[in-house]
PDB file of N, CA and C in Angstrom:
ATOM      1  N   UNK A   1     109.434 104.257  97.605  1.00  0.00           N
ATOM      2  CA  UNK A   1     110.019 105.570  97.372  1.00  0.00           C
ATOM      3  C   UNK A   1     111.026 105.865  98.487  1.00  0.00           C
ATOM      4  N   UNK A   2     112.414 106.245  98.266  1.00  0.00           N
ATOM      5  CA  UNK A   2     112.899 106.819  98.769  1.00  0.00           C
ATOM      6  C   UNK A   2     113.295 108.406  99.226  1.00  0.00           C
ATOM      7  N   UNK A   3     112.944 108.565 100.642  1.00  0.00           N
ATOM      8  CA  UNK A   3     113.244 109.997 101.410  1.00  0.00           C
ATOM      9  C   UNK A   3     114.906 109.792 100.945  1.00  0.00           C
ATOM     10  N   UNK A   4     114.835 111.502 100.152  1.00  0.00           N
ATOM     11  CA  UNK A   4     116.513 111.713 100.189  1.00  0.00           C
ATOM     12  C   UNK A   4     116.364 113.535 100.642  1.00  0.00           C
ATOM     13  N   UNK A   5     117.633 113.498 101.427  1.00  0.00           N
ATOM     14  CA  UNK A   5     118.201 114.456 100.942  1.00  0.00           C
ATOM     15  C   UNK A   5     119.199 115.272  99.658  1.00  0.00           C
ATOM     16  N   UNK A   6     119.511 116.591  99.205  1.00  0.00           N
ATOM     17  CA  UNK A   6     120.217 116.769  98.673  1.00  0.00           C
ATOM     18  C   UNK A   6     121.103 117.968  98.905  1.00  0.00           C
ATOM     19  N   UNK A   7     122.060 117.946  97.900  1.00  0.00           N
ATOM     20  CA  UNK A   7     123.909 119.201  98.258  1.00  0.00           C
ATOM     21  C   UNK A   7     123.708 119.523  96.804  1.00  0.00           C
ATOM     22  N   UNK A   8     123.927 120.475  96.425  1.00  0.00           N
ATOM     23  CA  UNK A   8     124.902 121.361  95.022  1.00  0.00           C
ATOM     24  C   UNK A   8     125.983 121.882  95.743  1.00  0.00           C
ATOM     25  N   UNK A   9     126.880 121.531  94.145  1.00  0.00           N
ATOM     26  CA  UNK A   9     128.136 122.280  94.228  1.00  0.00           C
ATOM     27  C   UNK A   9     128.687 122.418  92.831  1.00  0.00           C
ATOM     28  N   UNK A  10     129.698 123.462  92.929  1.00  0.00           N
ATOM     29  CA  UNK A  10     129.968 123.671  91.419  1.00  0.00           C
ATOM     30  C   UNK A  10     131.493 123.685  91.831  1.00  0.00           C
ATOM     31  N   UNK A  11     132.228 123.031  90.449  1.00  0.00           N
ATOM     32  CA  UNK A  11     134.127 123.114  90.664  1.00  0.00           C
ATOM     33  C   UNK A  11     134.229 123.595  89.291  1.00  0.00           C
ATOM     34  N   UNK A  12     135.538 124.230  89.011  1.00  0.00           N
ATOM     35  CA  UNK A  12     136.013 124.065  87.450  1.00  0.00           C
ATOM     36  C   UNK A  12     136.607 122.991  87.734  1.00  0.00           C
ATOM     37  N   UNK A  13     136.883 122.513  86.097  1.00  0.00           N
ATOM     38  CA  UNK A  13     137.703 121.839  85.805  1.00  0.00           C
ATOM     39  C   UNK A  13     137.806 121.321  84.034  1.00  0.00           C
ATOM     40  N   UNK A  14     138.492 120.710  84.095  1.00  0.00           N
ATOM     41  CA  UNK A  14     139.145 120.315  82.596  1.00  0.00           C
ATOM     42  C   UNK A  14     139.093 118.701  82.189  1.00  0.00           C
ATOM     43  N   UNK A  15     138.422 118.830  80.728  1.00  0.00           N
ATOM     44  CA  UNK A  15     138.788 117.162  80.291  1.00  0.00           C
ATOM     45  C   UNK A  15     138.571 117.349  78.910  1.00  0.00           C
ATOM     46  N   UNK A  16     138.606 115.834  78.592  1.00  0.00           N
ATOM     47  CA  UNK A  16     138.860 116.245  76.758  1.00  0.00           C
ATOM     48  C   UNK A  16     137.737 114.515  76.721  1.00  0.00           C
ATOM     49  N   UNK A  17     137.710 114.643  75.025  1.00  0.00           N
ATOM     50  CA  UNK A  17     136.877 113.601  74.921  1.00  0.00           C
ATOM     51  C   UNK A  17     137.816 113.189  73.653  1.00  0.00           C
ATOM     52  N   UNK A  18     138.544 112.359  73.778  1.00  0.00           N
ATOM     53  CA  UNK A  18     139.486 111.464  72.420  1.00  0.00           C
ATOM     54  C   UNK A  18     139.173 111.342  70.909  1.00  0.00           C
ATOM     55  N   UNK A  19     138.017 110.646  71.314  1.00  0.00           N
ATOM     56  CA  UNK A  19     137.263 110.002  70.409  1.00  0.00           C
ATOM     57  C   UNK A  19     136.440 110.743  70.077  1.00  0.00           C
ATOM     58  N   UNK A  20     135.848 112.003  69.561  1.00  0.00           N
ATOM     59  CA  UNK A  20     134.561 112.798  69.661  1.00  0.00           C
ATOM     60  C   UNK A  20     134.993 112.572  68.363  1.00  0.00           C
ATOM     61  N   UNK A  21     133.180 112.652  68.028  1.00  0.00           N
ATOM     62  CA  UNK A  21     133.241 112.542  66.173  1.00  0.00           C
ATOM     63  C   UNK A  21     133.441 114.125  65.628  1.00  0.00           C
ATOM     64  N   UNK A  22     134.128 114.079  64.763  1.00  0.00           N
ATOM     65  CA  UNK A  22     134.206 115.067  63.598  1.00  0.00           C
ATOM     66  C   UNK A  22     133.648 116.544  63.624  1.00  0.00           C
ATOM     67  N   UNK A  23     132.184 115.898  63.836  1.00  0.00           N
ATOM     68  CA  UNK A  23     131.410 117.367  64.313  1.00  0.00           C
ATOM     69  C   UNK A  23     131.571 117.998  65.553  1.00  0.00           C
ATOM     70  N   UNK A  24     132.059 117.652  66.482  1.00  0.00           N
ATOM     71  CA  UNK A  24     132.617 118.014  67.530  1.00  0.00           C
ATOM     72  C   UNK A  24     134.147 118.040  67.734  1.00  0.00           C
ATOM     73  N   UNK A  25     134.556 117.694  66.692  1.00  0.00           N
ATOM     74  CA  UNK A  25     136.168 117.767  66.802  1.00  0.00           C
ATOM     75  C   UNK A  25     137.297 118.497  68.262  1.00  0.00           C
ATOM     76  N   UNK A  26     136.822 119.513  68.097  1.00  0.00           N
ATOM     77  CA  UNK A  26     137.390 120.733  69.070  1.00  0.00           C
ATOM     78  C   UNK A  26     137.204 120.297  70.385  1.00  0.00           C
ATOM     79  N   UNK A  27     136.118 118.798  70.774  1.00  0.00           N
ATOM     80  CA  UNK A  27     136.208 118.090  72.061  1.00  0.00           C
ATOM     81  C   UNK A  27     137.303 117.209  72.428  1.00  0.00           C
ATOM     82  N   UNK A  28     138.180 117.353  71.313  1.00  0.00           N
ATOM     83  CA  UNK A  28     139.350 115.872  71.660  1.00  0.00           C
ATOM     84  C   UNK A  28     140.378 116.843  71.920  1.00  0.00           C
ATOM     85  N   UNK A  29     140.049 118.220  72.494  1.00  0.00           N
ATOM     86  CA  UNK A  29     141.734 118.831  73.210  1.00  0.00           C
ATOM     87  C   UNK A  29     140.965 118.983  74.551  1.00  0.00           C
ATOM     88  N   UNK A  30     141.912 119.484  75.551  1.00  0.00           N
ATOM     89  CA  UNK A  30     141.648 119.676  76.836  1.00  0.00           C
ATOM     90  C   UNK A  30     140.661 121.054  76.878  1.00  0.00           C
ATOM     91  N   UNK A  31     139.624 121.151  77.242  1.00  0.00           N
ATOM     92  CA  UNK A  31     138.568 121.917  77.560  1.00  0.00           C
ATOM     93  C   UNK A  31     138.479 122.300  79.361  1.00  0.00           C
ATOM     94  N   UNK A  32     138.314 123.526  79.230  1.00  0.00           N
ATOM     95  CA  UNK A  32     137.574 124.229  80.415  1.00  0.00           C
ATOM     96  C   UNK A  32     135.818 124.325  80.431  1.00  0.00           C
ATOM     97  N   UNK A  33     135.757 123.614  81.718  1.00  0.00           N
ATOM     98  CA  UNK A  33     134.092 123.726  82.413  1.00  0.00           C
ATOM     99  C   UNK A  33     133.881 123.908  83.607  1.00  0.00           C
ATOM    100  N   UNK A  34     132.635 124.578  83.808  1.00  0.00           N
ATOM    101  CA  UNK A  34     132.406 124.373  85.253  1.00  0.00           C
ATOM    102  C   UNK A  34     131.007 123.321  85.397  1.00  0.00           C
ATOM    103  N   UNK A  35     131.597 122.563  85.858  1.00  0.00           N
ATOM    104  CA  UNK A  35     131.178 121.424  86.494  1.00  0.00           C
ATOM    105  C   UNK A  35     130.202 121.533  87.511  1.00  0.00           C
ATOM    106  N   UNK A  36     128.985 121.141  87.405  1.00  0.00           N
ATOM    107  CA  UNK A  36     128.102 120.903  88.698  1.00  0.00           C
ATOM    108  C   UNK A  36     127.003 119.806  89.166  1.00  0.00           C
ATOM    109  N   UNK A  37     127.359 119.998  90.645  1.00  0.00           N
ATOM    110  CA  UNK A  37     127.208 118.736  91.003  1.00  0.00           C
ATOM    111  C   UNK A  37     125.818 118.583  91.803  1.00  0.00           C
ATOM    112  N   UNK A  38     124.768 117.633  91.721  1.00  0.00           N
ATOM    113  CA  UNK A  38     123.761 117.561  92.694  1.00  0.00           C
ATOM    114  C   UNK A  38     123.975 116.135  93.071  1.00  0.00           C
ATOM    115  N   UNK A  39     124.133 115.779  94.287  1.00  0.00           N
ATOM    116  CA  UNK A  39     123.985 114.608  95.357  1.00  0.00           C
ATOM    117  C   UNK A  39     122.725 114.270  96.122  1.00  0.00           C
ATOM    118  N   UNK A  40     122.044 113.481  95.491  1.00  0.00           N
ATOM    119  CA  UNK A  40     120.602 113.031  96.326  1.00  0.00           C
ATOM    120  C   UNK A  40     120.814 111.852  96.901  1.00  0.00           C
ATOM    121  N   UNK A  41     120.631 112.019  98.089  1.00  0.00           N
ATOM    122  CA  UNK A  41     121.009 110.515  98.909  1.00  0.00           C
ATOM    123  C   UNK A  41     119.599 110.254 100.320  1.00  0.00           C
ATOM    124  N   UNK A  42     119.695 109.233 100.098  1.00  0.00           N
ATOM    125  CA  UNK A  42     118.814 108.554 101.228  1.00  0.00           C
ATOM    126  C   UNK A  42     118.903 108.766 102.855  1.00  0.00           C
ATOM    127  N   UNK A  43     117.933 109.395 103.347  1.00  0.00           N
ATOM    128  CA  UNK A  43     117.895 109.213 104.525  1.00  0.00           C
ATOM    129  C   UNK A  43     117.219 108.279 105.665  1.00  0.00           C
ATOM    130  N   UNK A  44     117.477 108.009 106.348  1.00  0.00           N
ATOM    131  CA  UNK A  44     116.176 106.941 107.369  1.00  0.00           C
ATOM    132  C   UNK A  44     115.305 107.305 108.322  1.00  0.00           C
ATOM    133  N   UNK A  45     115.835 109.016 108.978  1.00  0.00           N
ATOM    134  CA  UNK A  45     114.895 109.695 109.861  1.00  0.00           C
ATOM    135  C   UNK A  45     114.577 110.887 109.311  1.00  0.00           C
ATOM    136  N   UNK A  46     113.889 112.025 110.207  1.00  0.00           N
ATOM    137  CA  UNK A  46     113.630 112.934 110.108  1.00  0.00           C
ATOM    138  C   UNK A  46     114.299 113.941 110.398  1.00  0.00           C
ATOM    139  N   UNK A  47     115.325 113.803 111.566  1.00  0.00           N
ATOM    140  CA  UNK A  47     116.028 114.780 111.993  1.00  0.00           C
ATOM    141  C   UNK A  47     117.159 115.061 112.529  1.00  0.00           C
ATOM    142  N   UNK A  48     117.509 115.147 110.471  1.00  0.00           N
ATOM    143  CA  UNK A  48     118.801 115.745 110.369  1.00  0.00           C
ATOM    144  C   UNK A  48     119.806 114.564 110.223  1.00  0.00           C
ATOM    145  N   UNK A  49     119.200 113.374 109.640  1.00  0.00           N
ATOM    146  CA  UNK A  49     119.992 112.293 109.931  1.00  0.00           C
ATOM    147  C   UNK A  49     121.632 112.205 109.076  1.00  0.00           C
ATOM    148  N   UNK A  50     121.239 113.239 107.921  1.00  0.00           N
ATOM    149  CA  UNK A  50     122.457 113.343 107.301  1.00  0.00           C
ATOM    150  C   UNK A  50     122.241 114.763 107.432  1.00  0.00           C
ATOM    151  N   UNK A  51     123.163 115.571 108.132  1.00  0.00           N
ATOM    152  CA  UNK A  51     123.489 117.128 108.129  1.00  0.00           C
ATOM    153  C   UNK A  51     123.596 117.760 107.245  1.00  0.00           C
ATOM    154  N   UNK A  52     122.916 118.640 106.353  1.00  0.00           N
ATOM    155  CA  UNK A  52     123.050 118.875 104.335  1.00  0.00           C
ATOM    156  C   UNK A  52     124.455 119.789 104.515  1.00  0.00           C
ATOM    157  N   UNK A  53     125.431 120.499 105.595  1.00  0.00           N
ATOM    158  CA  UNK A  53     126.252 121.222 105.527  1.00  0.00           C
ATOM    159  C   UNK A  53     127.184 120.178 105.610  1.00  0.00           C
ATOM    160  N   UNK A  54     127.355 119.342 106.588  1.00  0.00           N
ATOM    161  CA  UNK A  54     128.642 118.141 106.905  1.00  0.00           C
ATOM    162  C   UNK A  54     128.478 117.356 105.515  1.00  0.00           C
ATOM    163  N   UNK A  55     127.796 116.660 105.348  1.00  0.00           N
ATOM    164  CA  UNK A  55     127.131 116.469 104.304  1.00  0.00           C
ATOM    165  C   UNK A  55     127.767 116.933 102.904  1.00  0.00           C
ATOM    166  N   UNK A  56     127.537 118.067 102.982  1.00  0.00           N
ATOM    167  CA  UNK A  56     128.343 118.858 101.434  1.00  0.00           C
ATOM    168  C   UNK A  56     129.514 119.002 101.636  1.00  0.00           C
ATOM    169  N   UNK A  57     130.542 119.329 103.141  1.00  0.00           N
ATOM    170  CA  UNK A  57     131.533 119.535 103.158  1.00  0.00           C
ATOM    171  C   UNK A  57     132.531 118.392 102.666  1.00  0.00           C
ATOM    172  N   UNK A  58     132.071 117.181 103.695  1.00  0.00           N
ATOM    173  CA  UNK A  58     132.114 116.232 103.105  1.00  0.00           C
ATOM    174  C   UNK A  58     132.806 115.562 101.817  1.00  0.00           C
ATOM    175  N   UNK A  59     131.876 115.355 100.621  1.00  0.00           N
ATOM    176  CA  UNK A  59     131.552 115.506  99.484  1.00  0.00           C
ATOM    177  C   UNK A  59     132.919 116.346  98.942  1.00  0.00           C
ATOM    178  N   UNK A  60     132.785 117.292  98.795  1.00  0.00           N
ATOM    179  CA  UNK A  60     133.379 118.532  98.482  1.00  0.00           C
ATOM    180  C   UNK A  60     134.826 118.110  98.588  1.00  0.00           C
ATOM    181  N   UNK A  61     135.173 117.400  99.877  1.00  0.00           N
ATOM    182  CA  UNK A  61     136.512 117.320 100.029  1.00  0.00           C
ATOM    183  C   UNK A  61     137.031 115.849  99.384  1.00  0.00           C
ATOM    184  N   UNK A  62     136.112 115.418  98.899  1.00  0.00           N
ATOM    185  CA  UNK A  62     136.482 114.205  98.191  1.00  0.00           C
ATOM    186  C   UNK A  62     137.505 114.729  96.970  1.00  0.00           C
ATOM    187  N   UNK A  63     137.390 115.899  96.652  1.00  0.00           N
ATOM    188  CA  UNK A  63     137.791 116.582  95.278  1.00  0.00           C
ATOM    189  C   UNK A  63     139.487 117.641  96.404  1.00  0.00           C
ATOM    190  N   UNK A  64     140.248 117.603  95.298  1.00  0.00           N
ATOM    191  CA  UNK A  64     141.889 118.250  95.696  1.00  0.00           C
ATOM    192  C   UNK A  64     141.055 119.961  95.312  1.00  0.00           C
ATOM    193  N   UNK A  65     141.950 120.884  96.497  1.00  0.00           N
ATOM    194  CA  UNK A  65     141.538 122.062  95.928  1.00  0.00           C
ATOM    195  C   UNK A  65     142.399 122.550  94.404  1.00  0.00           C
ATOM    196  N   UNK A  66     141.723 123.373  93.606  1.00  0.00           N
ATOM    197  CA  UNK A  66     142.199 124.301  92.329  1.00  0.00           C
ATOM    198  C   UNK A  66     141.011 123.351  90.972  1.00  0.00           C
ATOM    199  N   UNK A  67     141.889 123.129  90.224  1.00  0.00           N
ATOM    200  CA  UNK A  67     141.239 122.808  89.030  1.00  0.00           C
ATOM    201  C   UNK A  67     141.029 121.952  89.001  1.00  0.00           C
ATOM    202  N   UNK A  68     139.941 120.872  89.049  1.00  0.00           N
ATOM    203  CA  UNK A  68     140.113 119.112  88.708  1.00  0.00           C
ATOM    204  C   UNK A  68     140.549 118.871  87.239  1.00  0.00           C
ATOM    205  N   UNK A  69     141.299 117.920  87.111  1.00  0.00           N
ATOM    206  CA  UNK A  69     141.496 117.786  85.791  1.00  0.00           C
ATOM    207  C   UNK A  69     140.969 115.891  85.888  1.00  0.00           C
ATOM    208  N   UNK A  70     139.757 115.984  85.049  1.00  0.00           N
ATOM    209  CA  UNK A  70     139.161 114.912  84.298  1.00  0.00           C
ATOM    210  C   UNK A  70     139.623 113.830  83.754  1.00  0.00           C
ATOM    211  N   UNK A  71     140.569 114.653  82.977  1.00  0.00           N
ATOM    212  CA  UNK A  71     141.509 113.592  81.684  1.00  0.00           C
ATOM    213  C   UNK A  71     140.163 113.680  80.862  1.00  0.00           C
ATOM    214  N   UNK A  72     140.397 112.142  80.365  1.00  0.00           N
ATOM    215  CA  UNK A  72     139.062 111.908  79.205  1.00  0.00           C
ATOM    216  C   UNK A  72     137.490 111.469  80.039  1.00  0.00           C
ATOM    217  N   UNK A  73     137.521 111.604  81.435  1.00  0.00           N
ATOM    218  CA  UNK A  73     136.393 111.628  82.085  1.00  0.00           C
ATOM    219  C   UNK A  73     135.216 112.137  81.469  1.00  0.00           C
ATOM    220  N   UNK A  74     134.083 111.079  81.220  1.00  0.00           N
ATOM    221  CA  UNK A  74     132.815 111.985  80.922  1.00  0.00           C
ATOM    222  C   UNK A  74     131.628 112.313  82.420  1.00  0.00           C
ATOM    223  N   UNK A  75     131.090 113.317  81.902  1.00  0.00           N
ATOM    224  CA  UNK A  75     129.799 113.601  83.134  1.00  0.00           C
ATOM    225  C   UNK A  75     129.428 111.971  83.558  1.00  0.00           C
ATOM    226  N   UNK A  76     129.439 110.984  83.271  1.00  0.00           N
ATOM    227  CA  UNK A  76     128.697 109.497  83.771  1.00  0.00           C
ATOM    228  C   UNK A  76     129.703 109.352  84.494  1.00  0.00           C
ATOM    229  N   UNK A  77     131.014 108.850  83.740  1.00  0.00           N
ATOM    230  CA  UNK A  77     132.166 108.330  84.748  1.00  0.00           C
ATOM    231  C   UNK A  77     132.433 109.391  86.195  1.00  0.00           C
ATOM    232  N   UNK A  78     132.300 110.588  86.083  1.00  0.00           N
ATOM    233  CA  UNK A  78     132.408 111.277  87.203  1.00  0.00           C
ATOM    234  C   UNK A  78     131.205 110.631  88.048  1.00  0.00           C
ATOM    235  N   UNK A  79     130.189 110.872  87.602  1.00  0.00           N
ATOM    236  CA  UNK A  79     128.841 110.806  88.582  1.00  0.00           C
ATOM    237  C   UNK A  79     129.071 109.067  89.450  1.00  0.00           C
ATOM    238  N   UNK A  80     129.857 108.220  88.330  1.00  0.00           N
ATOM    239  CA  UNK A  80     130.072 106.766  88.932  1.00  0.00           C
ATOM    240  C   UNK A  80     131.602 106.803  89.697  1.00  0.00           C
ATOM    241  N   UNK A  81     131.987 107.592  89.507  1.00  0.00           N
ATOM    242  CA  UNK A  81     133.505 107.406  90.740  1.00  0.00           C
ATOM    243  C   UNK A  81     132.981 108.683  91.817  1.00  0.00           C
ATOM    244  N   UNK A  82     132.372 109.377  91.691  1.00  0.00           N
ATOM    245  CA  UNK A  82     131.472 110.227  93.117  1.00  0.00           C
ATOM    246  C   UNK A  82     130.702 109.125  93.796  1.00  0.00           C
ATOM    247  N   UNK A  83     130.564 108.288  93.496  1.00  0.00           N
ATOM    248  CA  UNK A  83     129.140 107.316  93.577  1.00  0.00           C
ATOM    249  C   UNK A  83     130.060 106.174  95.073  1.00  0.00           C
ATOM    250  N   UNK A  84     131.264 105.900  94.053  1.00  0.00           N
ATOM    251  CA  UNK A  84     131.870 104.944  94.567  1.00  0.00           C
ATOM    252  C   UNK A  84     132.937 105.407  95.826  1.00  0.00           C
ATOM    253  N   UNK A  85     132.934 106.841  95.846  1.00  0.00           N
ATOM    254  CA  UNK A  85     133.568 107.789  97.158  1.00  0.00           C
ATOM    255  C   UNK A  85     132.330 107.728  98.073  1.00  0.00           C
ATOM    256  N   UNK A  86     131.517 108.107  97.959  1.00  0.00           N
ATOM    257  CA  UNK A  86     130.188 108.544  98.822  1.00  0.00           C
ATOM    258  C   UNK A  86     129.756 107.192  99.816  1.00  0.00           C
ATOM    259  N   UNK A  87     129.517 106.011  98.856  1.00  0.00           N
ATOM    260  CA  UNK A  87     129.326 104.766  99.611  1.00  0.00           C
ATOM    261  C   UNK A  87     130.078 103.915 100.672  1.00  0.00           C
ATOM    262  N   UNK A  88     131.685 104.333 100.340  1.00  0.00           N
ATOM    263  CA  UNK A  88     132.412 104.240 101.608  1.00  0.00           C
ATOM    264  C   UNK A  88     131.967 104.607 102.502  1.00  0.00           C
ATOM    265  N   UNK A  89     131.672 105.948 103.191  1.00  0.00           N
ATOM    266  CA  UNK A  89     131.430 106.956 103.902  1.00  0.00           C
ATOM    267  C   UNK A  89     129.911 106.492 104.576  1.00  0.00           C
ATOM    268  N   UNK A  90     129.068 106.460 103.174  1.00  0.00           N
ATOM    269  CA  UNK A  90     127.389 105.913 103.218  1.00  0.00           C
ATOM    270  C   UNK A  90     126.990 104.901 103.248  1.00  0.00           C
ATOM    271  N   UNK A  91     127.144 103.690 103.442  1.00  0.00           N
ATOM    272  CA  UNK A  91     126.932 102.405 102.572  1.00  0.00           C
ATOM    273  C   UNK A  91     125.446 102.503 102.839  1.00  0.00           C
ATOM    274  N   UNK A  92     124.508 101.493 101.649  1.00  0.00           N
ATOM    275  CA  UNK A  92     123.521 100.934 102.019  1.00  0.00           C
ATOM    276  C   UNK A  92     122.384 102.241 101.787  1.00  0.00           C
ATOM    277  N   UNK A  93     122.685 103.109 101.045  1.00  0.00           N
ATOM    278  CA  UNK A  93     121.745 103.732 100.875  1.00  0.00           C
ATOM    279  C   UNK A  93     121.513 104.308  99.070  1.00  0.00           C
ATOM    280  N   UNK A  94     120.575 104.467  98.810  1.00  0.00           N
ATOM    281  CA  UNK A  94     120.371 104.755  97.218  1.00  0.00           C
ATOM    282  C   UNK A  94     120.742 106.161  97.046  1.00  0.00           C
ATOM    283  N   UNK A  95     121.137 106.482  96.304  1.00  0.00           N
ATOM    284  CA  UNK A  95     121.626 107.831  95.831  1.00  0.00           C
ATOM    285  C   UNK A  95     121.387 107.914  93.736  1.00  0.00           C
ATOM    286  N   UNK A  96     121.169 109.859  93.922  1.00  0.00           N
ATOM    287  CA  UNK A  96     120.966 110.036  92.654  1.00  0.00           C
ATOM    288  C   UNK A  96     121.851 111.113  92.263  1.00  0.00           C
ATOM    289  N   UNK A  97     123.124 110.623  91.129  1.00  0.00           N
ATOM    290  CA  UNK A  97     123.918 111.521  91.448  1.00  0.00           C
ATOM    291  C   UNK A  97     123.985 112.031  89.907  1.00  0.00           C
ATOM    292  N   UNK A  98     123.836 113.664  89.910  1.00  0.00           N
ATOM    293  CA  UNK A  98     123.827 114.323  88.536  1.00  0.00           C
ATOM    294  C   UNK A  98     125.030 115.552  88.307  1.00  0.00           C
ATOM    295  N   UNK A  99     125.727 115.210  86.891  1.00  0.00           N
ATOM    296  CA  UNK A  99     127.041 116.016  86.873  1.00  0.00           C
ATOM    297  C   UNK A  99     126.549 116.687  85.694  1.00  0.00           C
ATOM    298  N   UNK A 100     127.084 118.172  85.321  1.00  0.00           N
ATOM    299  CA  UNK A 100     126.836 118.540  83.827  1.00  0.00           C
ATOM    300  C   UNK A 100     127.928 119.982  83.812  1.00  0.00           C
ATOM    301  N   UNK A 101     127.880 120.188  82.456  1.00  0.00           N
ATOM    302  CA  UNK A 101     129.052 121.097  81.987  1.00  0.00           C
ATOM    303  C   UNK A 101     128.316 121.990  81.937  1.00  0.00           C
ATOM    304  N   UNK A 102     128.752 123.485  82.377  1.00  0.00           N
ATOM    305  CA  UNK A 102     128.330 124.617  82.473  1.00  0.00           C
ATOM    306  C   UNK A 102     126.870 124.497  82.991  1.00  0.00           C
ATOM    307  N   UNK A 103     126.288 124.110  83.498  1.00  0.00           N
ATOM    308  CA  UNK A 103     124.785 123.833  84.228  1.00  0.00           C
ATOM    309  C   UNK A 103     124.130 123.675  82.631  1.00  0.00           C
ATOM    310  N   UNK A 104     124.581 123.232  81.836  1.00  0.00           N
ATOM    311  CA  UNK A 104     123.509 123.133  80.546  1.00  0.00           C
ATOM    312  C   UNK A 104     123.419 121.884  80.241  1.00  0.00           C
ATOM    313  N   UNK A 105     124.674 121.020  80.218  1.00  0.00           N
ATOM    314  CA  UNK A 105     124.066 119.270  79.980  1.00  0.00           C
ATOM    315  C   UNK A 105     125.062 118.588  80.473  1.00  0.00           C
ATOM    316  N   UNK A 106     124.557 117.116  81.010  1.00  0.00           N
ATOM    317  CA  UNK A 106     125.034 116.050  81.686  1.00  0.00           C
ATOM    318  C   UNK A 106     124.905 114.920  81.547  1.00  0.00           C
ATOM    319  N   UNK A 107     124.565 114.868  82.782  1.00  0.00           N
ATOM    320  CA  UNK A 107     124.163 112.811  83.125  1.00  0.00           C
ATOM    321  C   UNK A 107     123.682 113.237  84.468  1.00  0.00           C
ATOM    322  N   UNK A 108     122.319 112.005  84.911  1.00  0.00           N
ATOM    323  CA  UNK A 108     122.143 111.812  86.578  1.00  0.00           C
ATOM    324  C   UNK A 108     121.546 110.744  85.983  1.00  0.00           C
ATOM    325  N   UNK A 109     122.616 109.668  87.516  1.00  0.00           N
ATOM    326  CA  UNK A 109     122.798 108.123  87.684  1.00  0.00           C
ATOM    327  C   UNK A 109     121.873 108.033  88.388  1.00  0.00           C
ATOM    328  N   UNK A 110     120.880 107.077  88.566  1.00  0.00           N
ATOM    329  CA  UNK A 110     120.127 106.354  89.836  1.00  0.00           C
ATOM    330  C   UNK A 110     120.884 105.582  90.335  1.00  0.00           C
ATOM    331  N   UNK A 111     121.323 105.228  91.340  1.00  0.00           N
ATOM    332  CA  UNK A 111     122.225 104.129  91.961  1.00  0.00           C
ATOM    333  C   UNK A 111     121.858 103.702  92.851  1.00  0.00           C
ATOM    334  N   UNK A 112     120.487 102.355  92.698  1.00  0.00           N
ATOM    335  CA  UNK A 112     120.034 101.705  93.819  1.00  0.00           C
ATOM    336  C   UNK A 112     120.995 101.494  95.249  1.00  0.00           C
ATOM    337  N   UNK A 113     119.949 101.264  96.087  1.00  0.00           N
ATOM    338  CA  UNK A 113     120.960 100.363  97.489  1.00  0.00           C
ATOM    339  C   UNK A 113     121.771  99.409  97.241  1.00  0.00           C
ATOM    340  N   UNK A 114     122.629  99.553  97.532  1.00  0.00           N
ATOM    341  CA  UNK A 114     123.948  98.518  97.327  1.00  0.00           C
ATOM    342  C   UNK A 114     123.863  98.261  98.696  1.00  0.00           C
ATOM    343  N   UNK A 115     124.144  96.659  99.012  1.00  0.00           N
ATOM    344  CA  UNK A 115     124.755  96.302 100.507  1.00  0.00           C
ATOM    345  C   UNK A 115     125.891  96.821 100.514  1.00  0.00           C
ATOM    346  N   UNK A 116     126.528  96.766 102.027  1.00  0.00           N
ATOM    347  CA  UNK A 116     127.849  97.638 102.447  1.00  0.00           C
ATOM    348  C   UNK A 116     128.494  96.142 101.977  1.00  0.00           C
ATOM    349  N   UNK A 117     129.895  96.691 101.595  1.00  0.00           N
ATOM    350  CA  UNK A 117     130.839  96.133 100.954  1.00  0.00           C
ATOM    351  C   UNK A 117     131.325  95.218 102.270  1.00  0.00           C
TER     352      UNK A 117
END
């Protein structure tokens, strides 16, 4: 079992889904959401080894300020290109990273330990 810590955060932003079937039609134009984010990541001590404020600031600034725009990004592909920002920064530690539209539905990735690149 891994000790993690965790950050929330919430952004707007915009994306569309191309391909959405029929019954969802109205998903293949550009849509407004607010987006939110939980980051669970691994720690190795007790104290304070990842700062949850530096930590979120961090994070946070991985993203341009105003609106993110997605494109055809879904909640997974976000949670896997957050994944692949964080591990630069982190290497070598497991993280569980969960994205969803309007806090009502998403995706959260498990993303074992990866060795540092």
């Amino acid at each position: 079992m891994n000790n993690m810590i965790f950050i929330k955060f919430a952004r707007e932003g915009i994306h569309c889904y191309p391909s959405a079937p029929d019954d969802v039609a109205f998903l293949r134009n550009p849509h407004r959401h607010i987006f939110y984010f939980r980051v669970d990541i691994q720690f190795f001590h007790d104290d304070r080894e990842i700062e949850f404020i530096i930590f979120k600031r961090k994070v946070e600034g991985y993203y341009e300020p105003g609106v993110l725009q997605f494109d055809s990004k879904s909640c997974e592909t976000i949670a896997h290109d957050l994944h692949a920002k964080i591990k630069r920064d982190f290497p070598g530690r497991a993280m569980v990273i969960e994205v969803s539209e309007d806090d009502e539905n998403g995706a959260r990735i498990t993303f074992p330990v990866t060795p540092p690149a």
